[in-house]
N, C-alpha and C. Protein backbone atom coordinates (compact mmCIF):
# COMPACT_ATOMS: atom_id res chain seq x y z
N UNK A 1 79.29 94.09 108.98
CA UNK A 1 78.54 94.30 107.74
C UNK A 1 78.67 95.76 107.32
N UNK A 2 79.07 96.11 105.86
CA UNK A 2 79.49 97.44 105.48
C UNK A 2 78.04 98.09 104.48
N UNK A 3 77.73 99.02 105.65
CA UNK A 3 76.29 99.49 104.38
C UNK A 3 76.38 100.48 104.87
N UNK A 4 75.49 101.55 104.01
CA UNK A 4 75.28 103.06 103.94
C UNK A 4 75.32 103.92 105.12
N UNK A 5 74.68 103.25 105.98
CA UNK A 5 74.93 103.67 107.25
C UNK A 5 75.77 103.89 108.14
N UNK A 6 76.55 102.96 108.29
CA UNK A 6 78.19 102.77 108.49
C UNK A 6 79.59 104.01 107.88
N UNK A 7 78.65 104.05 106.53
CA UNK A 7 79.21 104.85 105.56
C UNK A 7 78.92 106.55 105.83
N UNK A 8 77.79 106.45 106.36
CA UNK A 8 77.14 107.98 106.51
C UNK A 8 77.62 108.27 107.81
N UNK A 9 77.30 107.95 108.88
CA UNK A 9 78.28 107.57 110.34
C UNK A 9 79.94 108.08 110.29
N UNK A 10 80.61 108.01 109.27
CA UNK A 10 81.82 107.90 108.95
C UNK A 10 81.93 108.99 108.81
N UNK A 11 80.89 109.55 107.34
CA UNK A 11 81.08 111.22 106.84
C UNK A 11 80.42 112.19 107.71
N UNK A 12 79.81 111.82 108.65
CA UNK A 12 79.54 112.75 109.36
C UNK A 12 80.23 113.15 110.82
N UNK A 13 81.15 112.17 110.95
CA UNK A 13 82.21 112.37 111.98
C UNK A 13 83.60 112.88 111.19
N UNK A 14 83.82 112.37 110.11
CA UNK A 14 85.20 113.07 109.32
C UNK A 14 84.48 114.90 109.11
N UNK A 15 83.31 115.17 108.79
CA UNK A 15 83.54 116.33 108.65
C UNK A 15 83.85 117.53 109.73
N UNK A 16 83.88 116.69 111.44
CA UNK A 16 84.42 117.73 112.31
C UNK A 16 86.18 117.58 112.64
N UNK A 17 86.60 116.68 111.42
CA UNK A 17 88.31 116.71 111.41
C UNK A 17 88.45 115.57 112.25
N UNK A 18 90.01 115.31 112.15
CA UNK A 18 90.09 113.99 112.21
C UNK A 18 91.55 114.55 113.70
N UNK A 19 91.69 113.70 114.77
CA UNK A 19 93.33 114.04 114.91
C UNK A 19 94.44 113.50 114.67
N UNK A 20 95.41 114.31 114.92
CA UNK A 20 96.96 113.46 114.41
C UNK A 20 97.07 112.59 115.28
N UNK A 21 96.79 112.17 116.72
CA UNK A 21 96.89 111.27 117.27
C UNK A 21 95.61 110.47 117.93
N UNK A 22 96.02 109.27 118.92
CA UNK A 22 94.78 108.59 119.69
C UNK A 22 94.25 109.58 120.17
N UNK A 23 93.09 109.39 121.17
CA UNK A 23 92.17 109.85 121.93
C UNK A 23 91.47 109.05 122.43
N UNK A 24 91.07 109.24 123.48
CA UNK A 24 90.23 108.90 124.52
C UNK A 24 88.47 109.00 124.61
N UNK A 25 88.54 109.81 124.07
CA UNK A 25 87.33 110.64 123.57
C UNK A 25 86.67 109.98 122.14
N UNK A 26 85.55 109.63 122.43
CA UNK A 26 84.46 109.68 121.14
C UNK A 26 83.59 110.65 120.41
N UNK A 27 84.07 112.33 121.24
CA UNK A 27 83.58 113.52 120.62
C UNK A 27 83.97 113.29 119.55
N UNK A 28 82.88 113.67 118.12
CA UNK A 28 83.70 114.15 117.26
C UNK A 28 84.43 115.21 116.94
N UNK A 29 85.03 114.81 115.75
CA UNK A 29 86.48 116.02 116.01
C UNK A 29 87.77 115.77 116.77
N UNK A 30 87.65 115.02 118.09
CA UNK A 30 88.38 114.30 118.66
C UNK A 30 89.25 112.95 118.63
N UNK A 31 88.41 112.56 117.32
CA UNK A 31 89.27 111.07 117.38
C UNK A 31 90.63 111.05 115.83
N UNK A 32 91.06 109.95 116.25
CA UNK A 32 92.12 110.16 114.62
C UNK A 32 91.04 109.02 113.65
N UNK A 33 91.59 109.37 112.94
CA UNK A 33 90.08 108.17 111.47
C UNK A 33 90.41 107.06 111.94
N UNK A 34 91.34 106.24 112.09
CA UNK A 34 90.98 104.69 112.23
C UNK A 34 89.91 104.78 113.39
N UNK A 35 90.42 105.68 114.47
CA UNK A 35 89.32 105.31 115.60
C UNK A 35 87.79 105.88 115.25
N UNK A 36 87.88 106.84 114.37
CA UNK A 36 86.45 107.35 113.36
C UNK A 36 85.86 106.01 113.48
N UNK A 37 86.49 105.26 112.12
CA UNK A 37 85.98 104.07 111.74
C UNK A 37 85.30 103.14 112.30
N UNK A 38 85.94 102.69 113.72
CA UNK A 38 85.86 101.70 114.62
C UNK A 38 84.76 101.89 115.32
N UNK A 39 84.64 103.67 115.87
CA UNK A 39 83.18 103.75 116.38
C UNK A 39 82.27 103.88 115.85
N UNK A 40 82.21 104.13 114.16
CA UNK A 40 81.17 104.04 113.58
C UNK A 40 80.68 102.50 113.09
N UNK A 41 81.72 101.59 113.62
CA UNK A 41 81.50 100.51 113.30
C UNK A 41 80.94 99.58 114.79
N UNK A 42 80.71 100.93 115.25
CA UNK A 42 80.22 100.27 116.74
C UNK A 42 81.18 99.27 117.64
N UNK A 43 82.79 99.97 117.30
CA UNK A 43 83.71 99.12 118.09
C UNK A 43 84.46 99.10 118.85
N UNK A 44 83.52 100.59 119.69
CA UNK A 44 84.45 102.05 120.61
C UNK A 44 85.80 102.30 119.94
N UNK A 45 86.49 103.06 120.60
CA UNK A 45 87.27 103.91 120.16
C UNK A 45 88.75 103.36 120.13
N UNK A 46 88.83 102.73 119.21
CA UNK A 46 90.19 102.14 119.40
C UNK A 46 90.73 102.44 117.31
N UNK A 47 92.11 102.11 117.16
CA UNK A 47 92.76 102.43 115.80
C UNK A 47 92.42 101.08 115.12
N UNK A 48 91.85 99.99 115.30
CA UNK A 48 91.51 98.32 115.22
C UNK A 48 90.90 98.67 114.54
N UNK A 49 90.30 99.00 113.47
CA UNK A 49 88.60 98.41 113.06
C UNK A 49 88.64 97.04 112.69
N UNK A 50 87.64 96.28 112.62
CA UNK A 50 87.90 94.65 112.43
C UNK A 50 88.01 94.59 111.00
N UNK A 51 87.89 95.08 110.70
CA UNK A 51 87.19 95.04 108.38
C UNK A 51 88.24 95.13 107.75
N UNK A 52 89.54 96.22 108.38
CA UNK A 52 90.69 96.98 107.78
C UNK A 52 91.63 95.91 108.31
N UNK A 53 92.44 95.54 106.88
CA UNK A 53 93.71 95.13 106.08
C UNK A 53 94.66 95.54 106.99
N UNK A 54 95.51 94.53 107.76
CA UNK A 54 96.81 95.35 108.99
C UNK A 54 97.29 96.28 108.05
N UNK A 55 98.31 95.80 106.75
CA UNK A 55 98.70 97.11 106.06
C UNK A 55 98.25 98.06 105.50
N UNK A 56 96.63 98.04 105.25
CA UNK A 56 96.02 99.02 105.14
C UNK A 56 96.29 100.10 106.10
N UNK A 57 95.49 99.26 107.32
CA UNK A 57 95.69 100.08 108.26
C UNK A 57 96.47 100.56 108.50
N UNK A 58 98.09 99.85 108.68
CA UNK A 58 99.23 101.17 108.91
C UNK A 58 99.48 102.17 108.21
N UNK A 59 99.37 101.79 107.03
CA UNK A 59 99.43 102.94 106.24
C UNK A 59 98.63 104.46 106.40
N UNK A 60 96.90 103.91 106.37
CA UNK A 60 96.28 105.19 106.84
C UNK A 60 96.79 105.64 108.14
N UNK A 61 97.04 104.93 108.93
CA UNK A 61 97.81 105.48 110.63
C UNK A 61 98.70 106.46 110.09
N UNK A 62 99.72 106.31 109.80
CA UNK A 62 101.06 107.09 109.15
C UNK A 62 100.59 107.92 108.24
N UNK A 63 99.49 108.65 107.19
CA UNK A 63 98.88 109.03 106.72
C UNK A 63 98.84 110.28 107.68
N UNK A 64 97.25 109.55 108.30
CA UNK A 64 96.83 110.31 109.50
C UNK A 64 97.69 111.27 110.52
N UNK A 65 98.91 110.30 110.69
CA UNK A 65 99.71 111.04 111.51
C UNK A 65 100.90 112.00 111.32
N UNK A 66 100.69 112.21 110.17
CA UNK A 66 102.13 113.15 109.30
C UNK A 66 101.23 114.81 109.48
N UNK A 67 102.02 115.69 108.91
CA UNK A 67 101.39 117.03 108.96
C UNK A 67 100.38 117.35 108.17
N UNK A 68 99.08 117.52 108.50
CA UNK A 68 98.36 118.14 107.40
C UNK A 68 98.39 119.59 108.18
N UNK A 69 97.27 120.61 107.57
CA UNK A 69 97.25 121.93 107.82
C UNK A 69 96.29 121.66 108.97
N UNK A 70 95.34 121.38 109.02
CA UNK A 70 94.49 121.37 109.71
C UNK A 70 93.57 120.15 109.84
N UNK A 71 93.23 119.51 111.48
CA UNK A 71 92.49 118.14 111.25
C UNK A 71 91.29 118.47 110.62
N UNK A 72 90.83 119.65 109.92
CA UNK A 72 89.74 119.47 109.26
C UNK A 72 90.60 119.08 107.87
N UNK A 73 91.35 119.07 107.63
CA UNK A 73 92.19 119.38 106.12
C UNK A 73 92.16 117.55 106.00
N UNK A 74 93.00 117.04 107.19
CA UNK A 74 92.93 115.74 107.53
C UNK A 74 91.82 115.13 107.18
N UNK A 75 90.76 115.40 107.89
CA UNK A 75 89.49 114.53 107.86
C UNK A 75 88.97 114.28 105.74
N UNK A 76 89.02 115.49 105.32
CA UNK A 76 88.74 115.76 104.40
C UNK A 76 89.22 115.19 103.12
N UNK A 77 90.52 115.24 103.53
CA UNK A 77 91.58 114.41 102.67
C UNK A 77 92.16 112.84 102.80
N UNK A 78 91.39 112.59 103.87
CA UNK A 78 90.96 111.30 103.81
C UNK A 78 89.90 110.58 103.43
N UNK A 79 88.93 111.19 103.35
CA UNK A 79 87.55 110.51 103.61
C UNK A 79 87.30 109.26 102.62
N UNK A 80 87.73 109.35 101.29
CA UNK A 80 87.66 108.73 100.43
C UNK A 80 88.33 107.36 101.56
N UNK A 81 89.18 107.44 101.19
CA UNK A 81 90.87 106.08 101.76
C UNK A 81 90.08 105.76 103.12
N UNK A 82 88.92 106.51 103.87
CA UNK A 82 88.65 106.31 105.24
C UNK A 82 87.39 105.24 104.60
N UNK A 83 86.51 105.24 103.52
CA UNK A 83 85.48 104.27 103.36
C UNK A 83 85.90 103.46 102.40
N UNK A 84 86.74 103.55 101.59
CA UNK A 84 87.17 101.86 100.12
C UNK A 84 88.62 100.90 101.26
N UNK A 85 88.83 101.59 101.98
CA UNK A 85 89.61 100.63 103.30
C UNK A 85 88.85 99.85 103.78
N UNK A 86 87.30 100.06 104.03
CA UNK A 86 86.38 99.04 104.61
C UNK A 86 86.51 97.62 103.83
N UNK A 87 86.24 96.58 104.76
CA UNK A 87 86.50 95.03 103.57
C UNK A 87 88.06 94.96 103.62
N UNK A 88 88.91 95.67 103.68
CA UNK A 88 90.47 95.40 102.90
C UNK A 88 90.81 94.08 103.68
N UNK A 89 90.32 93.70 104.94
CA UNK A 89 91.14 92.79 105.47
C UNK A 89 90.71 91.26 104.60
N UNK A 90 89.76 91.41 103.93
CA UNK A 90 89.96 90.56 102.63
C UNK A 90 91.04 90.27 101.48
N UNK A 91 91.51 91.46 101.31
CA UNK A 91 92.70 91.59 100.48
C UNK A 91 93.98 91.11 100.77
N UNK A 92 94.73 90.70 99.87
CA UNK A 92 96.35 90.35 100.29
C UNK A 92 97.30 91.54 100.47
N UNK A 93 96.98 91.49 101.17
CA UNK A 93 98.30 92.55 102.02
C UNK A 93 99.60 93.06 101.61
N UNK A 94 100.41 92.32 101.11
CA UNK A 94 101.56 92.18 100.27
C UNK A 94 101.32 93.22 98.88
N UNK A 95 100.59 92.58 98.09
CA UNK A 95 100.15 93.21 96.91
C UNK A 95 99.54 94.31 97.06
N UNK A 96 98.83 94.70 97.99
CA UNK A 96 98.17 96.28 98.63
C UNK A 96 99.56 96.79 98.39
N UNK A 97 100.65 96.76 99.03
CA UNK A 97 101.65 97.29 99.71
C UNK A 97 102.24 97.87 98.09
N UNK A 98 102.65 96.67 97.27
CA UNK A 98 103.57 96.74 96.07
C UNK A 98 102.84 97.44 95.16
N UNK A 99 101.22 97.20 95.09
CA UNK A 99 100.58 98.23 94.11
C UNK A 99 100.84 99.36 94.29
N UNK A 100 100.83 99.74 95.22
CA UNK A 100 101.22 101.53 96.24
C UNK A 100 102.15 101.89 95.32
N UNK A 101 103.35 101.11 95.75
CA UNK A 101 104.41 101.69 95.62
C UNK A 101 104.98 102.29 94.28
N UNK A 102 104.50 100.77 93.56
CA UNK A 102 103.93 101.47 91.92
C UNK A 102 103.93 102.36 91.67
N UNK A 103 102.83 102.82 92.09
CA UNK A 103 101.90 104.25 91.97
C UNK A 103 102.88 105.69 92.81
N UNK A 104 103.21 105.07 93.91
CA UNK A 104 103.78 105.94 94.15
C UNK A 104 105.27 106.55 93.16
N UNK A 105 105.94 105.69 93.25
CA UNK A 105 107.20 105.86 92.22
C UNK A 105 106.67 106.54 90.79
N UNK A 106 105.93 105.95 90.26
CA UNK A 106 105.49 106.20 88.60
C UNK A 106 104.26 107.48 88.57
N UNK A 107 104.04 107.78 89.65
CA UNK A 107 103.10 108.86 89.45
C UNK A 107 103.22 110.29 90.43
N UNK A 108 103.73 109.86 91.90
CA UNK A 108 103.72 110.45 92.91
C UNK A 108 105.43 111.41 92.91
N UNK A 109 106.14 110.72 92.76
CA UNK A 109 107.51 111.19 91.98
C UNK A 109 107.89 112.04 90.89
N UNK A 110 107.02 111.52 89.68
CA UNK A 110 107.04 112.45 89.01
C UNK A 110 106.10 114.00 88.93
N UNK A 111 105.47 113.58 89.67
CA UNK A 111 104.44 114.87 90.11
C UNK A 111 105.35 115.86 91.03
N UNK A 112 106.30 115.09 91.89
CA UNK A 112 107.10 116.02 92.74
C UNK A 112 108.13 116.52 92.12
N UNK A 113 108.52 116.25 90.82
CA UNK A 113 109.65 116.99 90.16
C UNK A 113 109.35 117.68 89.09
N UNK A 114 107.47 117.73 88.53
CA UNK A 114 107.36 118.66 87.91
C UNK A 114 107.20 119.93 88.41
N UNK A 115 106.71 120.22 90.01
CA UNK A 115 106.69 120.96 90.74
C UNK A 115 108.10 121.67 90.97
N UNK A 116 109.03 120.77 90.90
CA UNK A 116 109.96 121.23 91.23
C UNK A 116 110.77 121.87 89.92
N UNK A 117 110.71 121.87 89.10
CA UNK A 117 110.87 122.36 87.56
C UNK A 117 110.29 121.89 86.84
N UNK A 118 109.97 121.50 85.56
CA UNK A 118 110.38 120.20 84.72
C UNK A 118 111.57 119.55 84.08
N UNK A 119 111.61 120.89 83.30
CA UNK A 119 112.72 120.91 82.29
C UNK A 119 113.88 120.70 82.86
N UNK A 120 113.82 121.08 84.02
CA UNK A 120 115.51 120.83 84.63
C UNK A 120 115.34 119.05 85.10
N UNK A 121 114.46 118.48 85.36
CA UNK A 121 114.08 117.18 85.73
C UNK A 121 113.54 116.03 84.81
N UNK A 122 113.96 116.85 83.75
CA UNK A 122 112.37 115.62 82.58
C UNK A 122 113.25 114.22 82.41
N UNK A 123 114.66 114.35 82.30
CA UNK A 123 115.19 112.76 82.03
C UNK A 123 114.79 111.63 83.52
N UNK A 124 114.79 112.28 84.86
CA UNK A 124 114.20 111.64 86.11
C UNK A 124 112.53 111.58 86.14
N UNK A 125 111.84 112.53 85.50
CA UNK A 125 110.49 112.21 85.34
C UNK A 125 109.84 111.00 84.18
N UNK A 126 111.01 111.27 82.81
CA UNK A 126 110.49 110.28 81.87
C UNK A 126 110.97 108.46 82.63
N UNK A 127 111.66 108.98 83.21
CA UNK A 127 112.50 107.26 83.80
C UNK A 127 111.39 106.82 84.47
N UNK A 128 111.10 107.60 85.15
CA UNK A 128 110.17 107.24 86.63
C UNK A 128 108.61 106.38 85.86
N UNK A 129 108.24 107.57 85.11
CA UNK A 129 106.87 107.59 84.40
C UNK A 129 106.74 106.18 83.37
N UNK A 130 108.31 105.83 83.00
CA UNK A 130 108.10 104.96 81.82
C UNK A 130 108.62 103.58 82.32
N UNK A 131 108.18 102.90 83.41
CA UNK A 131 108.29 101.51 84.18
C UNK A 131 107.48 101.08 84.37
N UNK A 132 107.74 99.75 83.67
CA UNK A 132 106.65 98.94 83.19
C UNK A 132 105.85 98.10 84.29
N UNK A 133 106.46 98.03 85.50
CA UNK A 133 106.67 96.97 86.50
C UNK A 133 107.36 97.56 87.37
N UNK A 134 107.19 97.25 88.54
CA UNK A 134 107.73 97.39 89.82
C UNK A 134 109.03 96.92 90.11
N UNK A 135 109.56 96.15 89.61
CA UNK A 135 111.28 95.73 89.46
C UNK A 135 111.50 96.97 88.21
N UNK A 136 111.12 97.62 87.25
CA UNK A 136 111.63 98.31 86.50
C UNK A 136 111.42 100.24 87.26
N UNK A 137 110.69 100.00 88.18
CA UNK A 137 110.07 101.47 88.82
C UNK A 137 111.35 101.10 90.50
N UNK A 138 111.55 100.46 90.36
CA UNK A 138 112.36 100.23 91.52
C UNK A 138 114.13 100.46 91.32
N UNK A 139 114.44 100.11 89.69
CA UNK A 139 115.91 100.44 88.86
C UNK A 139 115.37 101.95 88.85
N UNK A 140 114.46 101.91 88.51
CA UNK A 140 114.36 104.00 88.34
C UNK A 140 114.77 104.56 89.15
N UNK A 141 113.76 104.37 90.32
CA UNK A 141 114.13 104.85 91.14
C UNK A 141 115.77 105.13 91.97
N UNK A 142 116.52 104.02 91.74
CA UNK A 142 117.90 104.01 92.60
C UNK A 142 118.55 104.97 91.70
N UNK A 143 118.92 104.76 90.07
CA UNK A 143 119.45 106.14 88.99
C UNK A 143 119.06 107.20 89.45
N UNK A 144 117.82 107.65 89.83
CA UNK A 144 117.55 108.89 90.06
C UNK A 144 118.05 109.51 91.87
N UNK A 145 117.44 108.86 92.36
CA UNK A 145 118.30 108.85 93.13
C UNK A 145 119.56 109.17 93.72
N UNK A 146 120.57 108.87 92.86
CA UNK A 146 121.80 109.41 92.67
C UNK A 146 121.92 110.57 92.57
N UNK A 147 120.91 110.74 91.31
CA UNK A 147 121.12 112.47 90.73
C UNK A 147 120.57 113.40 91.82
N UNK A 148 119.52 113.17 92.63
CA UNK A 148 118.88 113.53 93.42
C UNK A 148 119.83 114.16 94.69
N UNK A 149 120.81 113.08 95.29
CA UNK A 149 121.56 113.69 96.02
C UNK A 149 122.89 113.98 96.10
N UNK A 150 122.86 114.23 94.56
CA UNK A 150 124.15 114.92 94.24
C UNK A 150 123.76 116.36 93.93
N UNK A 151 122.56 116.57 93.60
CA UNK A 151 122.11 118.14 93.50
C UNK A 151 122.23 119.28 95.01
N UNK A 152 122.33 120.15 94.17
CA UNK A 152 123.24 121.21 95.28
C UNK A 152 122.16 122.59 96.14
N UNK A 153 120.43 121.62 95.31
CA UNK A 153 119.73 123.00 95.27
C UNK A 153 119.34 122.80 97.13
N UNK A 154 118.66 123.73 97.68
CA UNK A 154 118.15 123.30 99.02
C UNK A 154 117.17 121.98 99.15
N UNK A 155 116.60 122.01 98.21
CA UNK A 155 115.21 120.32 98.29
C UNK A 155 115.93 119.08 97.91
N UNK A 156 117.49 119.24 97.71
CA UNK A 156 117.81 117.93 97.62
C UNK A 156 117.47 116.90 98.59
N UNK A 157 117.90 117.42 99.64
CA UNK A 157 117.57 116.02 100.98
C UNK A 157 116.43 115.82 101.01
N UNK A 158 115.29 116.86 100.81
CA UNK A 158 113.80 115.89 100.83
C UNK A 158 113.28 115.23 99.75
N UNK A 159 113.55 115.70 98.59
CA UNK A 159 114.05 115.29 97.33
C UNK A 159 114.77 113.28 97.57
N UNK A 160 115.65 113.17 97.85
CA UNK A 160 116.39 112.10 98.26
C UNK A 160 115.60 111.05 98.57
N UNK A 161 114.89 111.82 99.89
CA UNK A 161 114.19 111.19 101.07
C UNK A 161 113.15 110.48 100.35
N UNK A 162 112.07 111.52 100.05
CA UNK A 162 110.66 110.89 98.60
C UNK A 162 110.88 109.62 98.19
N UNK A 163 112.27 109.97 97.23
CA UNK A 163 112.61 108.41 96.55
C UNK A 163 112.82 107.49 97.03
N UNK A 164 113.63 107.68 98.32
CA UNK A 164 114.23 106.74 99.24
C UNK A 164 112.78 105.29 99.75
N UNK A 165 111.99 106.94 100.37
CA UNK A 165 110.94 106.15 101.06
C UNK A 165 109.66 105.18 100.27
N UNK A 166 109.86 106.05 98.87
CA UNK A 166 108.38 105.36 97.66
C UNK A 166 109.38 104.21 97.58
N UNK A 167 110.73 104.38 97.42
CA UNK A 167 111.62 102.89 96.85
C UNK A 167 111.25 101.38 97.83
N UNK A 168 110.90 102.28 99.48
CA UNK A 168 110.77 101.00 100.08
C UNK A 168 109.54 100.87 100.76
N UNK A 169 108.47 101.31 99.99
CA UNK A 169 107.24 101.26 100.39
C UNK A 169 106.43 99.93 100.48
N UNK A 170 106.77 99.04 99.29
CA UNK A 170 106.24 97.71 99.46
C UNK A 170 106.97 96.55 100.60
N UNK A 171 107.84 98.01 101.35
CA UNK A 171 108.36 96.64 102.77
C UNK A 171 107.81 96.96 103.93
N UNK A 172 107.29 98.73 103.67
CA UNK A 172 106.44 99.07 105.11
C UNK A 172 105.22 100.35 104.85
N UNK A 173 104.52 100.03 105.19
CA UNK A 173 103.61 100.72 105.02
C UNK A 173 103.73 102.05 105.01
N UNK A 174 104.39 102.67 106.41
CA UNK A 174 104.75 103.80 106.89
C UNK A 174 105.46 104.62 105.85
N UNK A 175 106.32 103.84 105.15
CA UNK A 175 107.67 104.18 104.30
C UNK A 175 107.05 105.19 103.40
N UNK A 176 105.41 104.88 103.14
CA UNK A 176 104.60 105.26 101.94
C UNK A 176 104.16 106.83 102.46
N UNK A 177 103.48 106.99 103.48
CA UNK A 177 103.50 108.50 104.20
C UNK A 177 104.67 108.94 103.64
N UNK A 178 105.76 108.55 104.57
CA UNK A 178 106.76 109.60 104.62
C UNK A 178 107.08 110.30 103.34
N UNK A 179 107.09 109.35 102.32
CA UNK A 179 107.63 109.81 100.96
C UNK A 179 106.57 110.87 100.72
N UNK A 180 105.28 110.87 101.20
CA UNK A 180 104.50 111.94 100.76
C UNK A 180 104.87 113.04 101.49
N UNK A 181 105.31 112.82 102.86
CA UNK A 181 105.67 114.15 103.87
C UNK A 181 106.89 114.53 103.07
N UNK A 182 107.93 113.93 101.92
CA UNK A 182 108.99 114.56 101.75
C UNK A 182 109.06 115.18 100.37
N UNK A 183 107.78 114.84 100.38
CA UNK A 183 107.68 115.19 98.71
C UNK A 183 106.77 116.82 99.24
N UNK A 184 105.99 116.89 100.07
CA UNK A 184 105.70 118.00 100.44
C UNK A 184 106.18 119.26 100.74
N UNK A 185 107.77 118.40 101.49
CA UNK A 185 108.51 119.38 101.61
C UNK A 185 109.50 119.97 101.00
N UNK A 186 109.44 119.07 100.74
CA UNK A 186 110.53 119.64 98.78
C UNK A 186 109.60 120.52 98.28
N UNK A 187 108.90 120.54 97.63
CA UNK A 187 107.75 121.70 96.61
C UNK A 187 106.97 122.41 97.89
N UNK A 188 106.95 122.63 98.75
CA UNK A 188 106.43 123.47 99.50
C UNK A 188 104.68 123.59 98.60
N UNK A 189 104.38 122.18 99.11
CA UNK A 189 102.70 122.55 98.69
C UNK A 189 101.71 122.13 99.66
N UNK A 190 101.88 121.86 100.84
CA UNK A 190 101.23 121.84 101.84
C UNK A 190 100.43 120.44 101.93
N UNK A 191 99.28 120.06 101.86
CA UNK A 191 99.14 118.79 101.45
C UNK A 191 99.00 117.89 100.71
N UNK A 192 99.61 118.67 99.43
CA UNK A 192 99.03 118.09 98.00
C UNK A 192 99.36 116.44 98.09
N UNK A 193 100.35 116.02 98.33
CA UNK A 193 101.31 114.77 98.41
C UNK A 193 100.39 113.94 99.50
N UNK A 194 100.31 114.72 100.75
CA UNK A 194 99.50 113.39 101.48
C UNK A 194 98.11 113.05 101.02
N UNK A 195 97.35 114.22 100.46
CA UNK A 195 96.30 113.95 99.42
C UNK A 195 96.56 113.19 98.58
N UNK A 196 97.62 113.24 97.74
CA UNK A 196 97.98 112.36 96.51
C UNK A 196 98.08 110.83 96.93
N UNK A 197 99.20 110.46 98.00
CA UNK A 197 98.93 109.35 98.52
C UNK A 197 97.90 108.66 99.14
N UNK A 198 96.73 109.43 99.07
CA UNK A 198 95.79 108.76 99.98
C UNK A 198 94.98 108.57 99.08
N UNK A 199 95.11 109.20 97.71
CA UNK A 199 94.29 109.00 96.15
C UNK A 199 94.87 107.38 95.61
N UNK A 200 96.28 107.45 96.01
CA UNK A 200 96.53 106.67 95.06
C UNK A 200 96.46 104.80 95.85
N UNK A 201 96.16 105.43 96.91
CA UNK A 201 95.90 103.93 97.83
C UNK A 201 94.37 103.50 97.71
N UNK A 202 93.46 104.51 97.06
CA UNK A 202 92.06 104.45 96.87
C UNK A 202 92.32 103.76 95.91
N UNK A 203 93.17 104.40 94.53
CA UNK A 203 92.83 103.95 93.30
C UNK A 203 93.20 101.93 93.60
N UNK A 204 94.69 101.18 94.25
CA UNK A 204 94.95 100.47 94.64
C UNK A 204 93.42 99.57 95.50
N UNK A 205 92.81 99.95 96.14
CA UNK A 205 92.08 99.15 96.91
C UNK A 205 90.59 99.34 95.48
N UNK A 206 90.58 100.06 94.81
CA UNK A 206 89.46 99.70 94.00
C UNK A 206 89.77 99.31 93.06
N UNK A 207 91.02 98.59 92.47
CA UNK A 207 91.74 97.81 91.75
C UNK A 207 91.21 96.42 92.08
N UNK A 208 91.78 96.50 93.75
CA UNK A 208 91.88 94.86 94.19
C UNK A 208 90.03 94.76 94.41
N UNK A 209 89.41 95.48 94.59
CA UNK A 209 87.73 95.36 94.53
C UNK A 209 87.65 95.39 96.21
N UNK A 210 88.06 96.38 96.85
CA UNK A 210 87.81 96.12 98.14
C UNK A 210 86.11 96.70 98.22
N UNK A 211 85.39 95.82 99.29
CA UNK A 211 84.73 96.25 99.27
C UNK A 211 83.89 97.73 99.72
N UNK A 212 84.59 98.06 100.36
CA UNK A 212 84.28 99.71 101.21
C UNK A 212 84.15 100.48 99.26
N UNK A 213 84.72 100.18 98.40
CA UNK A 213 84.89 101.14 97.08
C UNK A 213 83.50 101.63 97.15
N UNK A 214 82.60 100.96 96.61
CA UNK A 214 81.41 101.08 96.26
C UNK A 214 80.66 101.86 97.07
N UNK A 215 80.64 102.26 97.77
CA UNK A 215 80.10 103.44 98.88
C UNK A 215 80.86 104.99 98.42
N UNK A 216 81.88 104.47 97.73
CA UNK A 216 82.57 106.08 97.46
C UNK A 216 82.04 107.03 96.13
C-alpha cells in the first residue's frame, strides 16, 4: 500500500545520497534507491521492490548506476523517478519502454546538440524535434546518425553513441541511461542528461497514471 508515509520514509533516506552500487547495509546513505525503496517499503534491503514495473526498474538501476557527481547529486536527482515508479508494476511495460524513448530521441537529443552548438546542428535538431511518432523519431534518428559519425569534431563518438543508445531504448531499458551517460559526455555538463532522463521517465509514468505520481 503506497501512502505518505512510505513516501516520507523515501525522502528522508534519499536525502543522505543514494549509492552507485548494492549494499549490505540499511544505513542511510548506504544503500542504492531501488534498495531505498524496498526498505522503506519494509522489504529489507534488496533492488526488488514489489510495486516497481521490471522495466521500470531496470531502467532506474542503470540510472542509478552510471556517473553522477556525487551520491548526494544521485539521491537528489532521482527522488522524483524514486516515488511516481511506485504502482508501475501495474503498467505495461513495453509502452513504459517506447514512451521513453520518444522522449528521449525528440527531446533529450535535441537538447544535446543545442549544447553542442545550434546553428551548426539545427537541420539534426529540427529532424529529431519534428517526429510525430516513434517509427518517425526512430527514421530521425538513423539520418542523423550518419552525420553524427562522420563529424570530425572530438564528441563525435559520444555524440554517435546518445543516438545509438535513445534509438534502442524501447528494446532495453539500460540502452536509455547510457544515452544519457553519452550525451553527458559529449557537452561536458555533468549531470544534466541523467537528470534529464530521469525527468523524462517521470513525465512517461505520469502519463500512464502510475500511481506513486501523486505523492510527487
Amino acid at each position: 500500500m503506497i501512502n505518505q508515509d512510505i513516501v516520507n520514509k523515501i525522502d528522508s533516506l534519499l536525502d543522505k545520497g543514494v549509492t552507485s552500487k548494492l549494499s549490505e547495509s540499511a544505513n542511510p546513505g548506504d544503500m542504492s534507491l531501488q534498495q531505498v525503496v524496498s526498505y522503506a517499503l519494509g522489504e529489507g534491503v534488496s533492488d526488488r521492490p514489489s510495486c516497481v514495473g521490471e522495466e521500470v526498474r531496470i531502467f532506474v538501476i542503470f540510472i542509478n548506476y552510471n556517473y553522477w557527481s556525487s551520491d548526494y547529486a544521485r539521491g537528489k536527482g532521482m527522488r522524483d523517478l524514486a516515488i511516481a515508479q511506485l504502482g508501475s508494476n501495474s503498467l505495461n511495460q513495453e509502452e513504459f519502454l517506447e514512451k521513453l524513448s520518444f522522449r528521449l530521441i525528440t527531446k533529450m537529443l535535441p537538447a544535446m546538440f543545442r549544447d553542442l552548438g545550434e546553428e551548426k546542428w539545427e537541420k539534426e535538431i529540427k529532424s529529431l524535434e519534428g517526429a510525430k511518432d516513434l517509427k518517425e523519431a526512430k527514421e530521425a534518428t538513423h539520418d542523423v546518425y550518419r552525420t553524427a559519425c562522420s563529424a570530425s569534431d572530438d564528441s563525435a563518438y559520444s555524440v554517435s553513441r546518445a543516438i545509438r543508445y535513445a534509438d534502442d531504448a524501447s528494446y532495453a531499458a539500460d540502452y536509455a541511461s547510457h544515452a544519457a551517460s553519452y550525451a553527458s559526455d559529449a557537452t561536458k555538463t555533468g549531470n544534466k542528461y541523467l537528470e534529464m532522463a530521469s525527468h523524462l521517465a517521470v513525465e512517461v509514468l505520469k502519463e500512464m497514471g502510475s500511481p506513486g505520481c501523486q505523492f510527487i
